[in-house]
C-alpha atoms as a PDB file:
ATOM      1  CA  UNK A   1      -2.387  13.166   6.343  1.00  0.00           C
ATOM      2  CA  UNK A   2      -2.968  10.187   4.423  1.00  0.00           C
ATOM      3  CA  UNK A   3       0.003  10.962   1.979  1.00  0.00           C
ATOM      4  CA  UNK A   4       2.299  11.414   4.889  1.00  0.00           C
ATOM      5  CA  UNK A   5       1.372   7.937   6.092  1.00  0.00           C
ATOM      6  CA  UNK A   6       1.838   6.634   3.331  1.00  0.00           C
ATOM      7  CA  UNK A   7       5.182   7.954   2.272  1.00  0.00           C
ATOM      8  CA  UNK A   8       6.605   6.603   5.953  1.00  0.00           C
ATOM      9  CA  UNK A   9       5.651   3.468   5.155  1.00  0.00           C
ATOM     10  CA  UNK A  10       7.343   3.515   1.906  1.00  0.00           C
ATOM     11  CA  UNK A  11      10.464   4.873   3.659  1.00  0.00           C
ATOM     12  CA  UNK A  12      10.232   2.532   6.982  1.00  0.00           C
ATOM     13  CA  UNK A  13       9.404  -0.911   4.491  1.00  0.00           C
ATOM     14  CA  UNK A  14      12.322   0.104   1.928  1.00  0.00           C
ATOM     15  CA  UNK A  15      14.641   0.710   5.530  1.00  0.00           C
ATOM     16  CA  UNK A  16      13.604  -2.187   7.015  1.00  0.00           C
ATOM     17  CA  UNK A  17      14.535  -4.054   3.593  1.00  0.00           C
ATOM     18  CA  UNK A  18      17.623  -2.901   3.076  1.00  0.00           C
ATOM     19  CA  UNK A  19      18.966  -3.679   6.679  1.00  0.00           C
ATOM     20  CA  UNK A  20      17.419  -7.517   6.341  1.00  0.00           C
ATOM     21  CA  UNK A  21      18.262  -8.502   2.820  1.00  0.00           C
ATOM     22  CA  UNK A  22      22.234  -9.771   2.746  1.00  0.00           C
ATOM     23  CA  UNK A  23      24.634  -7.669   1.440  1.00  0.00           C
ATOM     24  CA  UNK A  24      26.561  -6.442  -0.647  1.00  0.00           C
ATOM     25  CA  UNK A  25      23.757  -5.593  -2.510  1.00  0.00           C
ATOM     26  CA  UNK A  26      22.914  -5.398  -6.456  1.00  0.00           C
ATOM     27  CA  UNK A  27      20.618  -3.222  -8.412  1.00  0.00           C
ATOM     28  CA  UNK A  28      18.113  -6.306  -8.487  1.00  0.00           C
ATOM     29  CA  UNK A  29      18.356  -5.824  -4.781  1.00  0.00           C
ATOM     30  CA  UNK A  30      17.613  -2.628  -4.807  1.00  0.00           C
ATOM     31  CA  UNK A  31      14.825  -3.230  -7.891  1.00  0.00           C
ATOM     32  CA  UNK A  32      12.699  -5.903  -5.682  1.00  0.00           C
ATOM     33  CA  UNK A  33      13.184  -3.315  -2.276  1.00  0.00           C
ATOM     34  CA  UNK A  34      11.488  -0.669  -4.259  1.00  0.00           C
ATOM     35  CA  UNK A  35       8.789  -2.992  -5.532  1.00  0.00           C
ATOM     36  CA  UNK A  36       7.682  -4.175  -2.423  1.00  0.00           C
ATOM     37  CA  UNK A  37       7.953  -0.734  -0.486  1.00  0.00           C
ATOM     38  CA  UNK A  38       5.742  -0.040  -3.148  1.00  0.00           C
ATOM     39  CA  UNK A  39       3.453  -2.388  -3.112  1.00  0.00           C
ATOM     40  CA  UNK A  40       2.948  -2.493   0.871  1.00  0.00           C
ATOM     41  CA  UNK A  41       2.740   1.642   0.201  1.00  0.00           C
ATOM     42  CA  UNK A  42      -0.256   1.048  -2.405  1.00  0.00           C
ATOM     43  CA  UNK A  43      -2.329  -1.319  -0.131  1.00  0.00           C
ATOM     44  CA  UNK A  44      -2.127   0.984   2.406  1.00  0.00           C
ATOM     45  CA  UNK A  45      -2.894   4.058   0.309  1.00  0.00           C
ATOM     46  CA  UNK A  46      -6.180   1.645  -0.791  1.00  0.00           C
ATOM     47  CA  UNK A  47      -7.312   0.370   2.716  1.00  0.00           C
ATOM     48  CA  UNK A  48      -6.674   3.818   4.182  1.00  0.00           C
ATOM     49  CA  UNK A  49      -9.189   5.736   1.593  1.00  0.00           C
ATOM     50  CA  UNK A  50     -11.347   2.659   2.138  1.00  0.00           C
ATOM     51  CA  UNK A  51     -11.464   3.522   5.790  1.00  0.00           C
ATOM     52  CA  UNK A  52     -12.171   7.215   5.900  1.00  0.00           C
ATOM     53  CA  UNK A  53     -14.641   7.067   2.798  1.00  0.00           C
ATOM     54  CA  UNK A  54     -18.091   8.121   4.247  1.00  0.00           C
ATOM     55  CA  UNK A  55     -20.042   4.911   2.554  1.00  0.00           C
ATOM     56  CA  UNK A  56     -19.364   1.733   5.002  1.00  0.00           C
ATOM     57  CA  UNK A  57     -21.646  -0.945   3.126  1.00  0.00           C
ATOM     58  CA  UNK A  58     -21.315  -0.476  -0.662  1.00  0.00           C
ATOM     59  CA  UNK A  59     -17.771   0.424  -0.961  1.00  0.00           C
ATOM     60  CA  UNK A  60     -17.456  -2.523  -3.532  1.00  0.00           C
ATOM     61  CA  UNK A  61     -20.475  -3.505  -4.221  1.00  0.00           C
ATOM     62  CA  UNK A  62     -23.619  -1.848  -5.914  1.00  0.00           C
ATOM     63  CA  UNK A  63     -27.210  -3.235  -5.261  1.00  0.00           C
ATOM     64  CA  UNK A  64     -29.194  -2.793  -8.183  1.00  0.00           C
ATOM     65  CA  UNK A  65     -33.225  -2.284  -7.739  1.00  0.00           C
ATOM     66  CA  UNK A  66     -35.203  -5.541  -8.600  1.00  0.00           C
ATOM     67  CA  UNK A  67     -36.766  -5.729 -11.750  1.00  0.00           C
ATOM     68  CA  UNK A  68     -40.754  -6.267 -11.421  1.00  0.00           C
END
């Protein structure tokens, strides 16, 4: 489910891009649509498995036992 999410966002950011950015378009166009459909794709990949993973409080962080 997650990799279907995922993969529309890719699709709907890289749409959305192409209709906003002024054409006619180049391959470094087409290079910086694909980086940031990627890049909004990859953040939501990370907060998504960040938000089903069963451990709320440490997900970052480990607490270490205090030395006596």
């Amino acid at each position: 489910m997650l990799v279907l999410g995922v993969l529309f966002v890719f699709v709907a950011v890289a749409a959305i891009m192409t209709e906003v950015m002024p054409g006619p378009l180049k391959d470094s166009d087409y290079l910086v649509i694909g980086s940031v459909a990627t890049l909004v794709a990859l953040l939501t990949a990370f907060f998504g498995m960040v938000a089903t993973s069963g451990k709320k409080s440490g997900v970052f962080f480990k607490t270490r036992k205090r030395q006596k």
